[in-house]
C-alpha atoms as a PDB file:
ATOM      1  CA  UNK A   1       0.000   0.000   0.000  1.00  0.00           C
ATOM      2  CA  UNK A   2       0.878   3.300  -0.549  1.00  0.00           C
ATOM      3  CA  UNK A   3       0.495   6.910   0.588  1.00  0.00           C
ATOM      4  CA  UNK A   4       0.945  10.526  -0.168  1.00  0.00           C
ATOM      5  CA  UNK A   5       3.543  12.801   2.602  1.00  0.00           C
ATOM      6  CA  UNK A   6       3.916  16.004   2.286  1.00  0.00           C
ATOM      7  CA  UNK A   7       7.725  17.081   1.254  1.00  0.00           C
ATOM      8  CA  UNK A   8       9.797  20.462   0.617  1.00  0.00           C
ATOM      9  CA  UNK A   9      12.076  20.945  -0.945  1.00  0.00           C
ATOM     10  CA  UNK A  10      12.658  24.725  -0.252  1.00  0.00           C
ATOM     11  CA  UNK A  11      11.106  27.091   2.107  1.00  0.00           C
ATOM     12  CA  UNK A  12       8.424  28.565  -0.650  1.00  0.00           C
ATOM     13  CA  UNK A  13       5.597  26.717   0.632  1.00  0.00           C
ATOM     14  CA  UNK A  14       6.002  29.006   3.843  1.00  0.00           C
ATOM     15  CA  UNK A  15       5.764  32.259   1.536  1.00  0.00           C
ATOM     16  CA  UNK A  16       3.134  30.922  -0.729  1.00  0.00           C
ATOM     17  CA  UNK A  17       0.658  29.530   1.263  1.00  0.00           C
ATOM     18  CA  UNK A  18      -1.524  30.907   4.598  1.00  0.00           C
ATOM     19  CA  UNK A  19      -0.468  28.051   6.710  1.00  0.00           C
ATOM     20  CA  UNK A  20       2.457  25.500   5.465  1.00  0.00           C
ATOM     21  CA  UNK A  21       2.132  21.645   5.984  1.00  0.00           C
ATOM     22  CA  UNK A  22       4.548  20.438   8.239  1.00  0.00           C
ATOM     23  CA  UNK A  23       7.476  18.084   5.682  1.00  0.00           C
ATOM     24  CA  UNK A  24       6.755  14.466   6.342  1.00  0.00           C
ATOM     25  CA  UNK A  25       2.710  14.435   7.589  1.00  0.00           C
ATOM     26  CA  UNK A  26       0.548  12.486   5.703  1.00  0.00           C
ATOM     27  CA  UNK A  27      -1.206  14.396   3.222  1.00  0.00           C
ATOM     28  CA  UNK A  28      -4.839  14.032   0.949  1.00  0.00           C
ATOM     29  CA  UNK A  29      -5.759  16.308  -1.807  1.00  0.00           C
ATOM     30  CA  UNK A  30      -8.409  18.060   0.240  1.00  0.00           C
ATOM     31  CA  UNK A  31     -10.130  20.231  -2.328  1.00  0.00           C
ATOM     32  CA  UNK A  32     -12.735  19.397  -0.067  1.00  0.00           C
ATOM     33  CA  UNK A  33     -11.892  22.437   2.487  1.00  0.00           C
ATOM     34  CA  UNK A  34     -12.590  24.756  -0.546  1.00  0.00           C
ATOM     35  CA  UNK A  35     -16.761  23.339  -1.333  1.00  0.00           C
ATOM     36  CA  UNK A  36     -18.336  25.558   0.588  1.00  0.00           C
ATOM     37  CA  UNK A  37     -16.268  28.452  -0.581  1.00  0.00           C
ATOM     38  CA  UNK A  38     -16.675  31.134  -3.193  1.00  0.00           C
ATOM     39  CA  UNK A  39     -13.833  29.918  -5.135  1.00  0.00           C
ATOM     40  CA  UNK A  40     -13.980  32.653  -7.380  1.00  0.00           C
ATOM     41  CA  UNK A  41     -13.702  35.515  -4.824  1.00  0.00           C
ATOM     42  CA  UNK A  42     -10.332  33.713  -3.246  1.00  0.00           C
ATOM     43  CA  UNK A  43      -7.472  35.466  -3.201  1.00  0.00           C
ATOM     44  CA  UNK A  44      -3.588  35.866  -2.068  1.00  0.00           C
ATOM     45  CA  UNK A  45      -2.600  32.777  -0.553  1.00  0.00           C
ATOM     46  CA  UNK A  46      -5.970  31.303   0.374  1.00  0.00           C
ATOM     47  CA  UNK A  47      -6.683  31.466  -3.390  1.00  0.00           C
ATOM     48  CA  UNK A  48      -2.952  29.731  -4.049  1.00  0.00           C
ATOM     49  CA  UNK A  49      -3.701  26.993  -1.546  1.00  0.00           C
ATOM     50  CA  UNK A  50      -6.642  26.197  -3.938  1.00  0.00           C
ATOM     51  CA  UNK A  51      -5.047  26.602  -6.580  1.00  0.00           C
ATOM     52  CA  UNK A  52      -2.073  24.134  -6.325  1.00  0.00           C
ATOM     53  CA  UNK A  53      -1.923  23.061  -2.171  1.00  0.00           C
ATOM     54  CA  UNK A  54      -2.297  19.311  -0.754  1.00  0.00           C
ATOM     55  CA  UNK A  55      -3.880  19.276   2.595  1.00  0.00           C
ATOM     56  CA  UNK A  56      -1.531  17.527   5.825  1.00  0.00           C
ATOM     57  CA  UNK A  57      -3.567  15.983   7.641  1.00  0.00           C
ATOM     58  CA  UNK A  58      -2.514  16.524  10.561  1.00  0.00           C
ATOM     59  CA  UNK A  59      -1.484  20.703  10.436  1.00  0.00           C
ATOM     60  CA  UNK A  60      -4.095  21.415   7.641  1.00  0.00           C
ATOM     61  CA  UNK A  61      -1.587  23.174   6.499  1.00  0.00           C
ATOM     62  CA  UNK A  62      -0.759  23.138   2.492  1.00  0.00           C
ATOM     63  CA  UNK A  63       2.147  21.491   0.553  1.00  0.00           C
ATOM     64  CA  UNK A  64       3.021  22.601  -3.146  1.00  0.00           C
ATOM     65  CA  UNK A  65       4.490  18.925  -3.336  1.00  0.00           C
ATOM     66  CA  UNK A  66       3.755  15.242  -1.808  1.00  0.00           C
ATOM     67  CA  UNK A  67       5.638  12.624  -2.294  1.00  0.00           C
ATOM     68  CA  UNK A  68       4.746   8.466  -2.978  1.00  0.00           C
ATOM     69  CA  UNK A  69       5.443   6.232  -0.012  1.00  0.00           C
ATOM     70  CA  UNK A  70       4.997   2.993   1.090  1.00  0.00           C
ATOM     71  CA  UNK A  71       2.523   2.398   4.329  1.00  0.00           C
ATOM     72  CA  UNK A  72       1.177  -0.048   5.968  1.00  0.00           C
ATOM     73  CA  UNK A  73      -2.196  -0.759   7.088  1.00  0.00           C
ATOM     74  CA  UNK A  74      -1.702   0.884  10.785  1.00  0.00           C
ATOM     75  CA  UNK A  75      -0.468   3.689   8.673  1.00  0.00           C
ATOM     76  CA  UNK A  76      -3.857   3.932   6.377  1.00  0.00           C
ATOM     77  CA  UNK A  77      -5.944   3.614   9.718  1.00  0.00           C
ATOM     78  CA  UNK A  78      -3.839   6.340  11.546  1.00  0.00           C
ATOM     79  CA  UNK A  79      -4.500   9.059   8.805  1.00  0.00           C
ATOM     80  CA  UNK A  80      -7.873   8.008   8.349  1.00  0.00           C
ATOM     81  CA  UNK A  81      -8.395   8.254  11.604  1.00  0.00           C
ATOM     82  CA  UNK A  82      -6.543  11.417  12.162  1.00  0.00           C
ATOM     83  CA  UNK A  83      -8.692  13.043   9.481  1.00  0.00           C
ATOM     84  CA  UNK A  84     -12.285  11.643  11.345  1.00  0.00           C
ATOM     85  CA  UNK A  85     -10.691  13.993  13.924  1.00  0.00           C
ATOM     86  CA  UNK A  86     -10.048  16.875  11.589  1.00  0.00           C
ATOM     87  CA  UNK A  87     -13.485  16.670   9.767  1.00  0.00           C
ATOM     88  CA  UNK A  88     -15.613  17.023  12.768  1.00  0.00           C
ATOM     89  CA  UNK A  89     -13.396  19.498  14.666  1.00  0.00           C
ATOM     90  CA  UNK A  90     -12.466  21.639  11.563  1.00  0.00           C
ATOM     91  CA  UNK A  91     -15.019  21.116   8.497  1.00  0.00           C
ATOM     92  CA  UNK A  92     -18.093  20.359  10.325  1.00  0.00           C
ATOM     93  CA  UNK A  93     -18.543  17.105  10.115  1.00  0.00           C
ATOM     94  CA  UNK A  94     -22.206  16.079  11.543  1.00  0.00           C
ATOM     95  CA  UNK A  95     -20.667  13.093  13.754  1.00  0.00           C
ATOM     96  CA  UNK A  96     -17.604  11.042  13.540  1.00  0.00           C
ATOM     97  CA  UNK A  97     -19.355   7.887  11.563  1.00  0.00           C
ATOM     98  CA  UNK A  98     -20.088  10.119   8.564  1.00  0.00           C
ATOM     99  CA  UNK A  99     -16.726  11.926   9.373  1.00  0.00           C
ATOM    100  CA  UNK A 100     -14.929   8.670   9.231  1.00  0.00           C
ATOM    101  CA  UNK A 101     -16.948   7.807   5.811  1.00  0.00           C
ATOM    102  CA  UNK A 102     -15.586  10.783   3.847  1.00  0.00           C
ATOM    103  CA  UNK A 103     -11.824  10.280   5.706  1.00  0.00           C
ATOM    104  CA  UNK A 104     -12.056   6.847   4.195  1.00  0.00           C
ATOM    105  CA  UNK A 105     -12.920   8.024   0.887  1.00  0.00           C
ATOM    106  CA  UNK A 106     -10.455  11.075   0.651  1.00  0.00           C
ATOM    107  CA  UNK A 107      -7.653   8.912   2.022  1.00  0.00           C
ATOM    108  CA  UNK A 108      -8.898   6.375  -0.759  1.00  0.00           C
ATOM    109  CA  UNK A 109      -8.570   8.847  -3.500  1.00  0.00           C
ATOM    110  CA  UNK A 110      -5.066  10.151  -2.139  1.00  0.00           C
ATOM    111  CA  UNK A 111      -4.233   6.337  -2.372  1.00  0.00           C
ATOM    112  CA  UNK A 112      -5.432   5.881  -6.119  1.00  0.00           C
ATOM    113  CA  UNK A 113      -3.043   8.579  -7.040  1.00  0.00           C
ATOM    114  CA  UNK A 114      -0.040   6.521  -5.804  1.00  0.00           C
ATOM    115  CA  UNK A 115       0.557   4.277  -9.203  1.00  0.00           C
ATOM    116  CA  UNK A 116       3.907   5.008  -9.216  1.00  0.00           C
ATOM    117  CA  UNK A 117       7.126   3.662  -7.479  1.00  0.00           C
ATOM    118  CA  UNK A 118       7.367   5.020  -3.766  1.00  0.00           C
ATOM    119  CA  UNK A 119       9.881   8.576  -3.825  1.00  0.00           C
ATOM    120  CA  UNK A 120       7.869   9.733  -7.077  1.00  0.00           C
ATOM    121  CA  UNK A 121       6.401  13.348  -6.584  1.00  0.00           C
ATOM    122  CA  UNK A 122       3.267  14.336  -7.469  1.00  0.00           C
ATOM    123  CA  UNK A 123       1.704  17.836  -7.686  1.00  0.00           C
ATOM    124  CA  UNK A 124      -1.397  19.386  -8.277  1.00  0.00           C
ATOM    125  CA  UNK A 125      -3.375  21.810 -10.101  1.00  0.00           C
ATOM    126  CA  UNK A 126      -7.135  23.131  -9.318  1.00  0.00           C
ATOM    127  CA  UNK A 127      -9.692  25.355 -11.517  1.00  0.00           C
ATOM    128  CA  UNK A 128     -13.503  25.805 -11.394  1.00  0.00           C
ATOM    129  CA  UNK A 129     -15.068  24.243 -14.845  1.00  0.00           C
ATOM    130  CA  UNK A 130     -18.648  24.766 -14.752  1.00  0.00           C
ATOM    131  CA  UNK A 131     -19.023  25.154 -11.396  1.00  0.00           C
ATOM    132  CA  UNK A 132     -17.092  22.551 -10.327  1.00  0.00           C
ATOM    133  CA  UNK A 133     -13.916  22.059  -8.621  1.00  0.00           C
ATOM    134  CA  UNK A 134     -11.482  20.243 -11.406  1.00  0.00           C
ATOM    135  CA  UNK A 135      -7.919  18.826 -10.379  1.00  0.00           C
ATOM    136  CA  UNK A 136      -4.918  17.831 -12.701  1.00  0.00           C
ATOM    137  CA  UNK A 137      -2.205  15.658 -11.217  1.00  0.00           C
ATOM    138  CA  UNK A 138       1.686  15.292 -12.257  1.00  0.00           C
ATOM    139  CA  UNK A 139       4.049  12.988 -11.458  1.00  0.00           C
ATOM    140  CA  UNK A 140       7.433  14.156 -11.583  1.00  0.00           C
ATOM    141  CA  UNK A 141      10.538  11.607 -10.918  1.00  0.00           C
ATOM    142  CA  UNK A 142      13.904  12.645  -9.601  1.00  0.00           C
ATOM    143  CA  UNK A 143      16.568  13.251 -12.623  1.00  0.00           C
ATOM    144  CA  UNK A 144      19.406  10.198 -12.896  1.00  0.00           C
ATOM    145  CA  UNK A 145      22.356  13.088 -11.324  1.00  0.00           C
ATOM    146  CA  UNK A 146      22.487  12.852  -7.583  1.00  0.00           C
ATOM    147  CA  UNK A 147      22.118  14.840  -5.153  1.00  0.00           C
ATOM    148  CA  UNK A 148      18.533  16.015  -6.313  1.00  0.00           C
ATOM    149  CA  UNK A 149      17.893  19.632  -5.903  1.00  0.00           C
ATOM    150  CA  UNK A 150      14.721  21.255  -6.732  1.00  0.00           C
ATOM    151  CA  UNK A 151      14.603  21.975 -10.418  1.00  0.00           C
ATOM    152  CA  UNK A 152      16.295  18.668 -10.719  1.00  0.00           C
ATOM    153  CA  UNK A 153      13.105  17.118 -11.050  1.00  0.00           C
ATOM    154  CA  UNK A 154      11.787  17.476 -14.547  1.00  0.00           C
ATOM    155  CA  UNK A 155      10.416  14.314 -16.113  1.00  0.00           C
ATOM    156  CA  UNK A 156       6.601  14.390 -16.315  1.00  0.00           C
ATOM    157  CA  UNK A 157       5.721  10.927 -16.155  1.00  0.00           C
ATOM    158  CA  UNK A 158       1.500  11.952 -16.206  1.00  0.00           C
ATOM    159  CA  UNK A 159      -0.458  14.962 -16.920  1.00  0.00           C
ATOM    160  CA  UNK A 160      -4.062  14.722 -17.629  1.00  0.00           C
ATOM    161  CA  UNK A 161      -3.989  18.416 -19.340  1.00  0.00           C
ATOM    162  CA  UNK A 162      -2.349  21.454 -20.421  1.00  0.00           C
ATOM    163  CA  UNK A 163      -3.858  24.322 -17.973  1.00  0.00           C
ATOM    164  CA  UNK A 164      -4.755  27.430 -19.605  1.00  0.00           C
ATOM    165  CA  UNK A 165      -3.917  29.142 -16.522  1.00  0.00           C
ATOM    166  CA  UNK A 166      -0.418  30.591 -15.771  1.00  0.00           C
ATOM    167  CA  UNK A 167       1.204  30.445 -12.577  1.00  0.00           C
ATOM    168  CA  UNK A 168       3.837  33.296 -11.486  1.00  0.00           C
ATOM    169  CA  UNK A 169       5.360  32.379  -8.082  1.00  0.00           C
ATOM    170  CA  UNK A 170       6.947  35.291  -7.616  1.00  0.00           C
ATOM    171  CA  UNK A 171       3.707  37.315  -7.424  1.00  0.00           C
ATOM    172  CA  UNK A 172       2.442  34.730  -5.425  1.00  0.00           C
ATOM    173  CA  UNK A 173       5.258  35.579  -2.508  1.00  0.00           C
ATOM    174  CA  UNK A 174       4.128  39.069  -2.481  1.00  0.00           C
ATOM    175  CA  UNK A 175      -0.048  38.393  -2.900  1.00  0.00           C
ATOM    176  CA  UNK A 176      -0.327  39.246  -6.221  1.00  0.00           C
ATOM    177  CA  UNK A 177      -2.690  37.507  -7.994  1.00  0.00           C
ATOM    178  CA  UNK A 178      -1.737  36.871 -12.253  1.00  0.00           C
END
């Protein structure tokens, strides 16, 4: 089995982003956090953690990048259970058996993007197509040249689609939206 961590591999996530995951929690897409939301009036770095943030589960902080790892079934039934915790206490979650459904299922989905060897890194990309909240996932895989530094990783191994939307990160640092 495996699961999605968070992982940096520079500080920008701290700039970028309200609240930065902490490196090495477990982490879920949760676009979820954004439903009730007027996605369209987000901006500065609420509107970035939308826009390209994984959720840790247990900081609910944001990561620009996770990374695929191998766990183990205690591991599965500590972030699913972890996240029970964070839906009722943080999202509203009626009562912890329908809590613990959607946990299940979100953890489930983070899961289904993990067809790749364990150390691949994934990252994500979120618009609002009719309405509705659409996400684009990439896998990128370390270069061959050790040791790996950022920009060493630049083999797309999977992207569902081009994005018509361009992403400056330096405006992003000062909350500037493109």
């Amino acid at each position: 089995m495996k699961l999605l961590r968070t992982i940096q591999l520079d500080a920008s996530d701290s700039f970028v982003f309200d609240r930065a995951a902490d490196p090495g929690e477990w982490a879920v897409s949760g676009a979820f956090a954004f439903l009730n939301r007027d996605i369209l009036a987000l901006a500065g770095k609420t509107r970035v953690g939308f826009r390209a943030g994984f959720l840790g589960v247990g900081s609910l902080g944001r990561s620009t990048l996770v990374q695929i790892v191998d766990a183990t079934k205690q591991d599965h039934e500590d972030v699913v259970g972890l996240l029970t915790a964070q839906l009722v206490e943080h999202f509203g979650a009626p009562d912890l058996a329908s809590a613990r459904e959607a946990a299940k299922e979100e953890v489930a989905f983070a899961a289904s993007l993990c067809d790749h060897p364990a150390g691949v890194i994934v990252a994500v990309t979120r618009s609002v197509e009719g309405g509705s909240i659409r996400e684009a996932f990439r896998s990128l895989r370390p270069a061959a040249q050790s040791p790996s530094r950022a920009f060493d990783f630049v083999e797309i191994v999977g992207a569902e689609h081009e994005l018509d939307e361009h992403l400056d990160l330096a405006t992003l640092r000062e909350g500037v939206r493109p």
